[in-house]
Protein backbone atom coordinates (compact mmCIF):
# COMPACT_ATOMS: atom_id res chain seq x y z
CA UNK A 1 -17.46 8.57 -23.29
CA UNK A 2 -18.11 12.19 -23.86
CA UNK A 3 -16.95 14.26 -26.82
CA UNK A 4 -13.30 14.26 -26.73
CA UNK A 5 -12.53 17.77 -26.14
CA UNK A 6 -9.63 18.70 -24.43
CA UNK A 7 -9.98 19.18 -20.98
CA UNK A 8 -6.14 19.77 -19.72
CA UNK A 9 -2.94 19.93 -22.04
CA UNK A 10 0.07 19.96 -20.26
CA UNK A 11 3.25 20.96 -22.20
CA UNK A 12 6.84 20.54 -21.61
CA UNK A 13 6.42 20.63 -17.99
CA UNK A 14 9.57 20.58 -15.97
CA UNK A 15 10.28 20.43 -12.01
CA UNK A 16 14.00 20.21 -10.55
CA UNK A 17 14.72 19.33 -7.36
CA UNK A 18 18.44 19.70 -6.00
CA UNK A 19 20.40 16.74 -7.58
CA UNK A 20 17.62 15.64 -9.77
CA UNK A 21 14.65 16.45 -12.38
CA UNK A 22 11.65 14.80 -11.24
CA UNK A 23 9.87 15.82 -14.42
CA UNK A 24 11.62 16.71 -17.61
CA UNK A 25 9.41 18.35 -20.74
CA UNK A 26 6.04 16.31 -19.98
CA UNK A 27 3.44 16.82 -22.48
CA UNK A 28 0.34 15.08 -22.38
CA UNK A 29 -3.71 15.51 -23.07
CA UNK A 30 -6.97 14.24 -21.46
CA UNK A 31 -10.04 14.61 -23.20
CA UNK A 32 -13.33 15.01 -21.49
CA UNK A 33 -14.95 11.90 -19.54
CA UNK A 34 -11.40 10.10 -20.59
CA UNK A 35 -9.75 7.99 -17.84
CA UNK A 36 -6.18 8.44 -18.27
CA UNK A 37 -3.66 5.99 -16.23
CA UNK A 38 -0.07 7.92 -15.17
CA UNK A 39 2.41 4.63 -14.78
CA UNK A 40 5.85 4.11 -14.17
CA UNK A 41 8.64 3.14 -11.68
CA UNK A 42 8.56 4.97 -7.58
CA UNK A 43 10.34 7.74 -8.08
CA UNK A 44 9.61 8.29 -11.86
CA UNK A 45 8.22 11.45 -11.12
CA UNK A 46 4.45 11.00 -11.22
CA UNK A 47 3.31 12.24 -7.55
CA UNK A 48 4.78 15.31 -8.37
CA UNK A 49 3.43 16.04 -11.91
CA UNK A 50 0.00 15.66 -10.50
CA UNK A 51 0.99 18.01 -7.03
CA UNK A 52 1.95 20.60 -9.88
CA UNK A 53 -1.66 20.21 -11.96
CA UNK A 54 -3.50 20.34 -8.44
CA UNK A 55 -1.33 23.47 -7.66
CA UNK A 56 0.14 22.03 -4.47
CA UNK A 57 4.10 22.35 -6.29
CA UNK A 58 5.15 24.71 -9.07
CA UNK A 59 6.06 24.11 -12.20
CA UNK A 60 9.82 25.60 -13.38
CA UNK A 61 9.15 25.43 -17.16
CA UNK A 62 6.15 24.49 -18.93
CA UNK A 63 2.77 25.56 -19.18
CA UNK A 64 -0.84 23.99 -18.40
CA UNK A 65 -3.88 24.76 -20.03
CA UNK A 66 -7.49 23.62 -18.42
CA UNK A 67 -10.27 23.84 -21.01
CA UNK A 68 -8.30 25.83 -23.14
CA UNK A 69 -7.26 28.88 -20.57
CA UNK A 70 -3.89 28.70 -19.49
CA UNK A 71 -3.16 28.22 -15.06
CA UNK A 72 0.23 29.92 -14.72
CA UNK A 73 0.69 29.97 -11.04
CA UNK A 74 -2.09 28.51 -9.14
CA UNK A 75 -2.71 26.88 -5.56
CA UNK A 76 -4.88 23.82 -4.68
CA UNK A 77 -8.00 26.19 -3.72
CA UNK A 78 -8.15 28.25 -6.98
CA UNK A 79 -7.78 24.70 -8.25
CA UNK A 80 -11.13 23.37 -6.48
CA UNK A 81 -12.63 26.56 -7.72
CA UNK A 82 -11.75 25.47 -11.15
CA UNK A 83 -13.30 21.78 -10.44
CA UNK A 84 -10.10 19.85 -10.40
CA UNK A 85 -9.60 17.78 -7.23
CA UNK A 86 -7.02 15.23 -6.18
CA UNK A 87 -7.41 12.35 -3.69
CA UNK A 88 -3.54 11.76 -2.69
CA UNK A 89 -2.06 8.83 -1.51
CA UNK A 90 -1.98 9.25 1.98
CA UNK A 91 -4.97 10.00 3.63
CA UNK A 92 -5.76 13.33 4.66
CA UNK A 93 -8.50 12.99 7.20
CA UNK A 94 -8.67 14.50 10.75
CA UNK A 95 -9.99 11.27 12.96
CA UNK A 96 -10.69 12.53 15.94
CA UNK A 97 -13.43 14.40 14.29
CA UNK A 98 -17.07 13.21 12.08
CA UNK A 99 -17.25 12.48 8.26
CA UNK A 100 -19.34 15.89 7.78
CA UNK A 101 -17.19 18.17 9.76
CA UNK A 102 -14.21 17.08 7.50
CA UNK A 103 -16.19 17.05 4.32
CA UNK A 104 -17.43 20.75 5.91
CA UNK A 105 -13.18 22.05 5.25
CA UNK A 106 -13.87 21.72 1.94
CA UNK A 107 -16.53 23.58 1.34
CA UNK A 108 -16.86 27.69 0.64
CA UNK A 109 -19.08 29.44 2.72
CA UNK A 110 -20.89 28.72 6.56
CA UNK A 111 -22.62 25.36 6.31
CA UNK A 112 -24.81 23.70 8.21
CA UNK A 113 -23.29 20.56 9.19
CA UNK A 114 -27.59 18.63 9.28
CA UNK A 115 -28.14 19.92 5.64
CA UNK A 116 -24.65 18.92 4.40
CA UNK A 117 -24.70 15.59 6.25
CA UNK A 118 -28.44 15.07 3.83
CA UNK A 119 -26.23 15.75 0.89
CA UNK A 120 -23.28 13.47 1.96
CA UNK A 121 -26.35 10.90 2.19
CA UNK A 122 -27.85 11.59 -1.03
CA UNK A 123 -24.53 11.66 -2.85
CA UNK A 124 -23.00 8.64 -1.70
CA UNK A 125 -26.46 6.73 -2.75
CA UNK A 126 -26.17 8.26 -6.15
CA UNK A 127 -22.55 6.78 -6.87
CA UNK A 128 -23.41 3.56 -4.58
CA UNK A 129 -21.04 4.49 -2.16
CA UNK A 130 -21.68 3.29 1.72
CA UNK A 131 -20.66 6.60 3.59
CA UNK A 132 -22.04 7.76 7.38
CA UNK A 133 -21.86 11.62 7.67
CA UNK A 134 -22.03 10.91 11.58
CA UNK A 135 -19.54 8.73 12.23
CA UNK A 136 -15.87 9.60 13.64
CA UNK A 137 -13.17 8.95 11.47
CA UNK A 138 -10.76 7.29 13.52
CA UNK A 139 -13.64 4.25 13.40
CA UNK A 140 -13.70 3.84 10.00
CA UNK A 141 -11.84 1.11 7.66
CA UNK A 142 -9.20 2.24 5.66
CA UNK A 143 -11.76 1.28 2.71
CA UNK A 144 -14.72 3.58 4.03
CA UNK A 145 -11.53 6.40 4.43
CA UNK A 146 -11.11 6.37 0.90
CA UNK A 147 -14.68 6.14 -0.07
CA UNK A 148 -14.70 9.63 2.34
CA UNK A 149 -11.77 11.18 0.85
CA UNK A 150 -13.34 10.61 -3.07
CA UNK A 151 -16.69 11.57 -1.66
CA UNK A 152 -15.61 14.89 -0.22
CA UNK A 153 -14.38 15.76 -4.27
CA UNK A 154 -17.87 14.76 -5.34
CA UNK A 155 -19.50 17.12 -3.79
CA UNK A 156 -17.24 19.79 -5.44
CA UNK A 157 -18.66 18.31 -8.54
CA UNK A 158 -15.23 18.11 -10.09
CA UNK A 159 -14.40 18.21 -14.03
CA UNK A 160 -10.90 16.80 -13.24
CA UNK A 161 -10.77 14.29 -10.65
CA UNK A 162 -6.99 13.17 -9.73
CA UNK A 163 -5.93 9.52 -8.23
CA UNK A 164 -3.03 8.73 -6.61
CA UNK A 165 -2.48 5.09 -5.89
CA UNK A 166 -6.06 5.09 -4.66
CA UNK A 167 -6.33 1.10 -4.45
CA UNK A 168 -3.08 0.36 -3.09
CA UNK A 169 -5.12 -0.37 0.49
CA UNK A 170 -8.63 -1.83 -0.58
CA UNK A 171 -9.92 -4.79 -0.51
CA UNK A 172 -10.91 -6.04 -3.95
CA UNK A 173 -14.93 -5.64 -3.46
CA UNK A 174 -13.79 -2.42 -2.78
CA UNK A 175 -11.82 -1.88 -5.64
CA UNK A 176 -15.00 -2.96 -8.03
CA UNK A 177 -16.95 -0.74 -6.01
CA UNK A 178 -15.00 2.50 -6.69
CA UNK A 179 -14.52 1.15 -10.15
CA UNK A 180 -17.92 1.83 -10.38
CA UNK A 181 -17.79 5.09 -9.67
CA UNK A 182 -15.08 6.36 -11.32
CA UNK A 183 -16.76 5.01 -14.51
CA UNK A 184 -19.98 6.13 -13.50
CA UNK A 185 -18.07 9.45 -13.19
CA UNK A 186 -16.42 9.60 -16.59
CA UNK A 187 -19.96 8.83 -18.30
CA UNK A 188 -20.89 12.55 -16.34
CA UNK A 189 -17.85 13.24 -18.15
CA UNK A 190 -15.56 14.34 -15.52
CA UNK A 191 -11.67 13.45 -16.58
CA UNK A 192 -9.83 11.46 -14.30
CA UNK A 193 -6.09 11.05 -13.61
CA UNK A 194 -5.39 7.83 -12.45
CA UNK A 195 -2.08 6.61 -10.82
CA UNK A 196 -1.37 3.10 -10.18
CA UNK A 197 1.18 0.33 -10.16
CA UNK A 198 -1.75 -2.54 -10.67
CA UNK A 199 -1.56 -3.11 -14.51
CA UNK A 200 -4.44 -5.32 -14.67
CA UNK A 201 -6.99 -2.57 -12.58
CA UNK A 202 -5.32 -0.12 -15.27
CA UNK A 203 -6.20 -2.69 -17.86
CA UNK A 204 -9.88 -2.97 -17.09
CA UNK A 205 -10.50 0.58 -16.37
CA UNK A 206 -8.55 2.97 -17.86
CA UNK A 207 -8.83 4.74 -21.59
CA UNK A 208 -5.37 5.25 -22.19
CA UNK A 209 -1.94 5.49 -20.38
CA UNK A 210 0.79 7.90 -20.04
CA UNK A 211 4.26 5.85 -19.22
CA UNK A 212 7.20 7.91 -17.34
CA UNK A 213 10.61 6.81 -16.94
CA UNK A 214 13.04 8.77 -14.70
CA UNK A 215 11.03 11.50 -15.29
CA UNK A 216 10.08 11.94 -18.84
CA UNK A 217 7.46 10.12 -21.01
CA UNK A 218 8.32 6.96 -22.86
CA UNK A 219 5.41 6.22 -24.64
CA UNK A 220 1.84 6.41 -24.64
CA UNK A 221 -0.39 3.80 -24.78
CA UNK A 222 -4.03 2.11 -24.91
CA UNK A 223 -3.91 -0.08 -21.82
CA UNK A 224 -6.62 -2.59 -23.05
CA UNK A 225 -4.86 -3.47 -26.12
CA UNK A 226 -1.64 -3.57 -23.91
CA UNK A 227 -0.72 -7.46 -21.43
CA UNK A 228 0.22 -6.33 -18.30
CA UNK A 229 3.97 -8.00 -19.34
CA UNK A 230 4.19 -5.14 -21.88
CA UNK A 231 3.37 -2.38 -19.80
CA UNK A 232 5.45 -3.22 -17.33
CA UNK A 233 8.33 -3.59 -19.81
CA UNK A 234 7.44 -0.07 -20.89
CA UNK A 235 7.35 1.53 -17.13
CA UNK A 236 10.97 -0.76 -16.43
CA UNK A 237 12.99 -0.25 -19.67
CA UNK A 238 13.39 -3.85 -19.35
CA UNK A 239 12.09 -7.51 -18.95
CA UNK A 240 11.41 -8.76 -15.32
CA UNK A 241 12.62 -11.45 -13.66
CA UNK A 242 10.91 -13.87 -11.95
CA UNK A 243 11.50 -14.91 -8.35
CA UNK A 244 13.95 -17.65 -7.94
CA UNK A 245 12.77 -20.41 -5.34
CA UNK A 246 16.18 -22.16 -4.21
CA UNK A 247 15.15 -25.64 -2.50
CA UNK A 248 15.68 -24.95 1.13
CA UNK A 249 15.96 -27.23 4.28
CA UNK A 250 13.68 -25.92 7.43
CA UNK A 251 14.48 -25.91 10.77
CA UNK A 252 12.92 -29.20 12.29
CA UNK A 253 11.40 -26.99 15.35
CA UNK A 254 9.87 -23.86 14.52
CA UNK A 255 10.74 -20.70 14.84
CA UNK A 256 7.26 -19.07 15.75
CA UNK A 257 5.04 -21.10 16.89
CA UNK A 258 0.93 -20.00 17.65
CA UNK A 259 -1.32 -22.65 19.87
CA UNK A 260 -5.00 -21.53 19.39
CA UNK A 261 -4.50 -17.62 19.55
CA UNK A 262 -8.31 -15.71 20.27
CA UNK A 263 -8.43 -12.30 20.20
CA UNK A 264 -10.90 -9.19 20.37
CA UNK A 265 -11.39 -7.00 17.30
CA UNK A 266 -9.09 -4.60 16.97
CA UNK A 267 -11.00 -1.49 16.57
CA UNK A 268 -14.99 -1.05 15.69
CA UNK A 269 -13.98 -2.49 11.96
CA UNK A 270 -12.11 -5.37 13.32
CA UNK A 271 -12.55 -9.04 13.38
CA UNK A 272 -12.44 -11.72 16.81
CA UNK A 273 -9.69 -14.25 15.80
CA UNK A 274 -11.12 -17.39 16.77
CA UNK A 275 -8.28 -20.40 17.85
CA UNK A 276 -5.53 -19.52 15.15
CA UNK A 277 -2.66 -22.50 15.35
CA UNK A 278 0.22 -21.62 12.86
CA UNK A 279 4.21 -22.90 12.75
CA UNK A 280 6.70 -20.95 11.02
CA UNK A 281 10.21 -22.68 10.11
CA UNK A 282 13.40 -21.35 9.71
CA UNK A 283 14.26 -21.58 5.94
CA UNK A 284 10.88 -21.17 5.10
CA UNK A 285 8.17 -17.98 3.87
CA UNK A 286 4.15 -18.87 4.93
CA UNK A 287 1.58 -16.41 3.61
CA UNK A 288 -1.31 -15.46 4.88
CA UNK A 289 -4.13 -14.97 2.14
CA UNK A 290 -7.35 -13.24 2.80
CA UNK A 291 -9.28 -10.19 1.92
CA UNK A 292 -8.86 -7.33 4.25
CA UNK A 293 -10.69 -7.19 7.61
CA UNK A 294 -11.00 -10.70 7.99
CA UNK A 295 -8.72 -10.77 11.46
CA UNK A 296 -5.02 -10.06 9.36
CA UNK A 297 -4.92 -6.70 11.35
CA UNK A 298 -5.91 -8.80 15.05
CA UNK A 299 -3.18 -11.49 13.80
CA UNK A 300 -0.15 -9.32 13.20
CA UNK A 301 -0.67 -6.69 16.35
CA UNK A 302 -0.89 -9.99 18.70
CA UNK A 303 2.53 -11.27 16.86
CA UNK A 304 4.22 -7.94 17.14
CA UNK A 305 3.55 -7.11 20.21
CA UNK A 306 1.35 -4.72 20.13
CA UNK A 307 -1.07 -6.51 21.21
CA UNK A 308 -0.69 -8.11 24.66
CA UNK A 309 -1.98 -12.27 25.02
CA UNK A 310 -0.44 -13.70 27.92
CA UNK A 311 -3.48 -16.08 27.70
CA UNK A 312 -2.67 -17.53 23.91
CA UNK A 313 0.35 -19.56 22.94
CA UNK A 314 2.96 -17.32 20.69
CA UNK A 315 6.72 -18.67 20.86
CA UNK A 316 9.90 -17.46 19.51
CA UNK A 317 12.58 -20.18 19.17
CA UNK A 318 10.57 -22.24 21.80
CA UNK A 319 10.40 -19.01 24.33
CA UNK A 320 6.85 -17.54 25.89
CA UNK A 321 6.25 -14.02 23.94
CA UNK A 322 2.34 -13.41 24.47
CA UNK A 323 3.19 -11.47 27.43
CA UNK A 324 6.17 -9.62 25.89
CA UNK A 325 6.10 -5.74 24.25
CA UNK A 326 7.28 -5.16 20.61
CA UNK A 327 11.18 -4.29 22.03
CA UNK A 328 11.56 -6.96 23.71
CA UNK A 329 9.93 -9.14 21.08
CA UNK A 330 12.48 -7.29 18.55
CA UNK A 331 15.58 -8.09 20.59
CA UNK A 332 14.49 -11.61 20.06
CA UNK A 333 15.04 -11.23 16.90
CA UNK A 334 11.65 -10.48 15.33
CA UNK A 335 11.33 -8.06 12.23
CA UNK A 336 7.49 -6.41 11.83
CA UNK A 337 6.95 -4.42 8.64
CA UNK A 338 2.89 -3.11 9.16
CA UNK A 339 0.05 -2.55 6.60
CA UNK A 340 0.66 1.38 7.31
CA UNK A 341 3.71 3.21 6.22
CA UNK A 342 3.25 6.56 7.62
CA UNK A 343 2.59 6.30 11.42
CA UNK A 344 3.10 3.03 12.02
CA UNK A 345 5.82 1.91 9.61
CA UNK A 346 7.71 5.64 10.16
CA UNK A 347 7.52 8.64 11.61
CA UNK A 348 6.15 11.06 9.00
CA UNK A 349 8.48 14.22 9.98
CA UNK A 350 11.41 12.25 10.87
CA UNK A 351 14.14 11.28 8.95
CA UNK A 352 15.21 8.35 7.38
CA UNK A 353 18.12 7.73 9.37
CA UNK A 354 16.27 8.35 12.51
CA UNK A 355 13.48 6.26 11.55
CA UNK A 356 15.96 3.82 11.17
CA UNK A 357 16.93 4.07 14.67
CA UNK A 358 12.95 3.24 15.72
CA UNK A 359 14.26 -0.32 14.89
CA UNK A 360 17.77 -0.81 14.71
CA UNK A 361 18.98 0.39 18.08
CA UNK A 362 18.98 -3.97 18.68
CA UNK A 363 21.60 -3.84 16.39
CA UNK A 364 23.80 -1.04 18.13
CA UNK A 365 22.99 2.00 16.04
CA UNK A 366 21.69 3.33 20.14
CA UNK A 367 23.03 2.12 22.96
CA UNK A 368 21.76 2.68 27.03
CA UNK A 369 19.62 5.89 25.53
CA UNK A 370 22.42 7.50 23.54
CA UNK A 371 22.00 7.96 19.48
CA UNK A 372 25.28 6.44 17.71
CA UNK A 373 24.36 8.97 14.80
CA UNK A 374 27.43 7.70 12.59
CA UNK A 375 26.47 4.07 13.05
CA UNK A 376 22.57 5.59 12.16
CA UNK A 377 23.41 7.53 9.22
CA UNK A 378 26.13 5.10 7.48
CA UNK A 379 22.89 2.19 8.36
CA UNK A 380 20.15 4.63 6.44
CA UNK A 381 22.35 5.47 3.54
CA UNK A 382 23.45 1.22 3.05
CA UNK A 383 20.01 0.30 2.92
CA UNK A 384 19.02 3.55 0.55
CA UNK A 385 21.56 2.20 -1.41
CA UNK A 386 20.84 -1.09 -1.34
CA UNK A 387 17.17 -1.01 -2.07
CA UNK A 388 17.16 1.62 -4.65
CA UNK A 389 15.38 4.09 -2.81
CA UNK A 390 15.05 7.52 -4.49
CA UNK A 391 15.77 10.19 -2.49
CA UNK A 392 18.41 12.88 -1.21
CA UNK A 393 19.51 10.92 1.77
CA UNK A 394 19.67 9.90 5.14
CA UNK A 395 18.51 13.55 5.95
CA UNK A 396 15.37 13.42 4.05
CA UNK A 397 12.06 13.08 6.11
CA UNK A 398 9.95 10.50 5.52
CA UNK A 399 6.88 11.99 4.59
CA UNK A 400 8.81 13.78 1.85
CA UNK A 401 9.36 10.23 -0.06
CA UNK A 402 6.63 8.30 -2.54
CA UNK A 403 4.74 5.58 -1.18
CA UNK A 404 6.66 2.82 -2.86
CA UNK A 405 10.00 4.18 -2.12
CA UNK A 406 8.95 4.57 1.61
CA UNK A 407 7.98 0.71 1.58
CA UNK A 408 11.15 0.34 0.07
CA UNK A 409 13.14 1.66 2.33
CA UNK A 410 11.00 0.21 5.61
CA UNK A 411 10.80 -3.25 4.24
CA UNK A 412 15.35 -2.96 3.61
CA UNK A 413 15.50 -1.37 7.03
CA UNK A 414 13.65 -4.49 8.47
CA UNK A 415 15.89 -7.23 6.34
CA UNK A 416 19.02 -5.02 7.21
CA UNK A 417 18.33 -6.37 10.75
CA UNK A 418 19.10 -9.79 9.74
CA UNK A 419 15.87 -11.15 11.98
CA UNK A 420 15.27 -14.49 13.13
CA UNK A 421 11.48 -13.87 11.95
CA UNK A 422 10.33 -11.36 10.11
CA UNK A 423 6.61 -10.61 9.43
CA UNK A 424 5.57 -8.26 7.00
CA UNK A 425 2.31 -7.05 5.90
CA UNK A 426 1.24 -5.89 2.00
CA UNK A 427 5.01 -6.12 1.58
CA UNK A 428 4.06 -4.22 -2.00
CA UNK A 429 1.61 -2.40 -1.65
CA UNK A 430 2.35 0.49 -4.03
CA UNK A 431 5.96 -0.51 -5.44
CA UNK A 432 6.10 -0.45 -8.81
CA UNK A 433 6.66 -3.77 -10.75
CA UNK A 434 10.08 -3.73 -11.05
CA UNK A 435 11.19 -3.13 -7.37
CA UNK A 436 8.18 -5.67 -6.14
CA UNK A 437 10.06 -8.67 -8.22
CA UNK A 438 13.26 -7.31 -6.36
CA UNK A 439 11.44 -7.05 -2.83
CA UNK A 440 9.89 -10.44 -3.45
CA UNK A 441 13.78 -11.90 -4.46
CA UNK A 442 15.28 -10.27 -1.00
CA UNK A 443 12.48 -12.25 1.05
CA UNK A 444 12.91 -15.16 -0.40
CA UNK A 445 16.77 -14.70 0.14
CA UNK A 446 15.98 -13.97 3.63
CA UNK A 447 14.38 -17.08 4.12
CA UNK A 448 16.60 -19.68 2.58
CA UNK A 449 19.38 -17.58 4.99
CA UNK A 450 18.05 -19.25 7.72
CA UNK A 451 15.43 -16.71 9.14
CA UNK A 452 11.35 -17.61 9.19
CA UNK A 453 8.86 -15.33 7.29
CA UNK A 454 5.45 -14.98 7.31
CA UNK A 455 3.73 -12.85 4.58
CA UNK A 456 0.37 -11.34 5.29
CA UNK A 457 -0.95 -10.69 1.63
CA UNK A 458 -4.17 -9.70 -0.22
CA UNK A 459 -2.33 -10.50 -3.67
CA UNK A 460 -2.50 -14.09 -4.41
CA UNK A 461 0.05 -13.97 -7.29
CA UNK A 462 2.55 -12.51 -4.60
CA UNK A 463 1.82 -15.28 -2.77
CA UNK A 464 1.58 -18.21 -4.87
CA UNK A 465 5.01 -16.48 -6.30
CA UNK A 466 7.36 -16.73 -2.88
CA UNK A 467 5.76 -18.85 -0.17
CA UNK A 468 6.31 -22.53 0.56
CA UNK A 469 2.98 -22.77 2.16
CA UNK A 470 -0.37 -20.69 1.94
CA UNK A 471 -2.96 -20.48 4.68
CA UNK A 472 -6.49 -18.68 4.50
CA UNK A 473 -7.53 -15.90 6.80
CA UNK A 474 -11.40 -15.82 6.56
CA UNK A 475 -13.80 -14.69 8.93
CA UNK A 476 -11.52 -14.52 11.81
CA UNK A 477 -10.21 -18.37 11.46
CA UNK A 478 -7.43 -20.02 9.59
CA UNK A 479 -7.43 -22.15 7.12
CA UNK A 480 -5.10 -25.63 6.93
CA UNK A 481 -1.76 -24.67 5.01
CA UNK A 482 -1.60 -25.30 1.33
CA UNK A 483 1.32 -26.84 -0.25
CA UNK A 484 3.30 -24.94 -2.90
CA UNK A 485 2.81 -27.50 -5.42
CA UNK A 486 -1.09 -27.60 -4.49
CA UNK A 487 -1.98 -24.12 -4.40
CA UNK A 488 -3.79 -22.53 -6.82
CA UNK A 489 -6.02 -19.41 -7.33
CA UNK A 490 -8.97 -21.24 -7.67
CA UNK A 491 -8.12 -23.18 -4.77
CA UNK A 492 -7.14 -20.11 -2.67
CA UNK A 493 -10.20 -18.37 -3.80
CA UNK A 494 -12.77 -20.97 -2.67
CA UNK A 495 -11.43 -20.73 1.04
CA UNK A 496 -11.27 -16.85 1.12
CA UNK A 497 -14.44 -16.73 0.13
CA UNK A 498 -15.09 -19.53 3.27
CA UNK A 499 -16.69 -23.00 0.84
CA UNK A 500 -14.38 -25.02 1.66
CA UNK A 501 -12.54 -23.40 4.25
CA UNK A 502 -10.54 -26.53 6.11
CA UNK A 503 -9.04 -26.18 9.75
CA UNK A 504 -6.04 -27.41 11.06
CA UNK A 505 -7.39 -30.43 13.08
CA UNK A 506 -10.68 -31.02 11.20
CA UNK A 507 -9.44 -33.51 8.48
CA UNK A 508 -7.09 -31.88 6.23
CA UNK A 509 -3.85 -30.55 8.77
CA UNK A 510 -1.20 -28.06 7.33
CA UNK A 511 1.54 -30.06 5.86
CA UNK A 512 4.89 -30.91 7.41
CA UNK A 513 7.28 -27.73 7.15
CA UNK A 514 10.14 -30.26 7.42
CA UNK A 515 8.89 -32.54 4.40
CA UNK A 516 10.39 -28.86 2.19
């Protein structure tokens, strides 16, 4: 690490917000080359301490200092001038356009887009990341996105480089690949800001922590002389509770029920499912492990809906849904919570209570066309309520909430539906500790209510935590279930990575639901 000079000093920073101070008197240091982990709770304020360093919010009280000279008021471009660059949580890509010509709005001056796409090339070989100046966005992985989006601040050649949440949708090779670079980075001696709610990635790369609670700082920390139990205490003010795992009777039929599903890739990145077979009981949650583009994305648009298979076998309670679209599939009582918050999961500029229409007109909040905006608005603010989500109401739009708090509230809209099944996808990705134990507990709950779950997951621990059986998604086929009591990592880990991958039919069939 490089001479530990001061790079940015923030002190007593302070940012109100009507009816609530997302950060109160934050000071804090990072040296030069020093990566320095931001943790704590959704909503305690760290989004918005980094938006005020970048320039993109200001600061009411406070002042920052970057090698020494004080900002005042700034704005994200005098910010790039300055060499400090963020990467935020949501992408920020136009699709419909190449790699270069995004890369190209970032830079000053007239380009030429054959010379820059040489130094896109000669970059991304120099960091060992895998980036095509020529392709179109909208064909990329959401792992070659973010490889895009950290590339386009290399170039800048930042001194401050600022993450937020950037592994909450990698796979792990991924992860160990931009690992690489951020280290390889911070050897250059570029500082880096890192935000995540993964304690053991913090763990393993990070110099030193910063840990906010409700929007002040609570201590500060070395991470790798720090368990991942303690920091989390730290970030939650308290201990966390483990999942409890009533014993549950299943229904003796199931509730969905998949007969040798095949289906194309679902865009350029995607993966041919190749005869998936897979029961789901009531009283029961079945996860799906696997590491990302191995057919999860295939499997969950064919079981929502959107997706059409009149050719495959899908059931719900014994009826035909291949050939059914996601509202009718939903009025049949099935719950879909997707991989992708914004867009997918909720409209960005919308609000919460009329996102929560997208869903819950099947349970009356529209009726024949016609908004029931009391029904909508008294529905947004129980489950804002219910699931802790932080912010100022059923008014607010959704793009203005944090990542986690936006799961939150999309994951409680879909349980607030009471569904028959409910499938969710990276059901915490980026909630912080604390609310992922109390996701985890209202699935389970779910479940041993009498409604089927299936969990699509690429955290194991999640999965060996809340599911009765575990199957393997690898290489576009599915593994045999895995008991409870018989699953392991190791065990889960040799068929994701396809040794001993065993198929339902070939010697070793998914256990009995019914025997739970």
């Amino acid at each position: 690490m490089q001479a530990m000079t001061r790079r940015l000093e923030l002190t007593n920073i302070t940012k109100r917000y009507p009816g609530v101070i997302a950060n109160d008197a934050i000071t804090l240091g990072v040296s030069a080359g020093e990566i320095h982990a931001i943790l704590g709770e959704n909503g305690a304020g760290k989004s918005t301490l980094m938006k005020i360093i970048y320039g993109a919010v200001a600061a009411d009280d406070g002042e920052i200092r970057f090698e020494g000279k004080p900002l005042g008021v700034h704005s994200p471009g005098h910010s790039r001038h300055l060499g400090i660059e963020m990467v935020y949580q949501h992408f920020s890509l136009f699709e419909t356009v190449s790699v270069a010509q995004n890369i190209a709005l970032c830079q000053d001056g007239r380009l030429e887009l054959t010379a820059l796409g040489d130094r896109i090339r000669q970059t991304a070989e120099r960091y060992g990341l895998v980036v095509d100046p020529d392709k179109i966005v909208f064909d990329l992985s959401v792992g070659e996105r973010q490889q895009v989006e950290i590339l386009r601040c290399l170039l800048q050649k930042p001194k401050l480089l600022i993450l937020d949440e950037p592994t909450s949708v990698l796979a792990p090779q991924a992860i160990d690949q931009l690992f690489e670079v951020l280290r390889a980075l911070a050897k250059d001696g570029c500082s880096i800001l890192y935000i995540s709610h993964k304690l053991d990635e913090v763990r393993a790369l990070c110099d030193s922590a910063t840990v906010l609670r409700n929007g002040k700082v609570t201590g500060d920390v070395d991470p790798r002389q720090a368990t991942s139990h303690e920091l989390a205490v730290m970030m939650v003010g308290s201990d966390l509770p483990m999942t409890k795992m009533p014993k549950t009777t299943v229904s003796a039929e199931p509730v969905l029920r998949v007969k040798n599903l095949s289906a194309e890739p679902f865009g350029e990145k995607g993966r041919k499912l190749s005869d998936i077979t897979l029961d789901v009981h009531a009283g029961e949650v079945v996860g799906i492990a696997g590491v990302s583009g191995n057919g999860q994305s295939e499997l969950a648009v064919c079981l929502s809906g959107e997706a059409l298979d009149p050719n495959s076998l899908i059931q719900l309670d014994g009826a035909d849904i291949g050939h059914l679209p996601p509202d009718r599939r939903r009025k049949m009582g099935l719950a879909y919570v997707p991989e992708e918050r914004l867009g997918r999961g909720a409209v960005p500029t919308h609000s919460l209570m009329q996102n929560a229409i997208l869903t819950g007109y099947v349970r009356g909040l529209a009726h024949m066309g016609l908004v029931k905006k009391a029904r909508a608005r008294a529905f947004a603010n129980a489950t804002i309520d219910r699931y802790s989500v932080k912010t100022n109401g059923a008014g607010a739009q959704a793009n203005s909430l944090s990542g986690g708090n936006l799961q939150k509230y999309i994951l409680g809209r879909e349980l607030s539906l009471e569904p028959r099944l409910l499938i969710a996808a990276q059901p915490t990705w980026g909630v912080d500790v604390g609310a992922a134990s109390f996701v985890r507990q209202k699935i389970v709950d779910l479940s041993r209510n009498g409604a089927a779950v299936l969990i699509i997951s690429e955290e194991l621990d999640e999965l060996l935590e809340i599911c009765d059986r575990i199957h393997v998604l690898s290489n576009g086929r599915l593994s045999a279930a895995i008991p409870r009591g018989e699953a392991t990592r190791e065990k889960l880990g040799l068929n994701i990575g396809g040794a001993t991958l065993h198929l339902p039919g070939s010697g070793e069939e998914p256990s009995d639901a019914a025997a739970h």
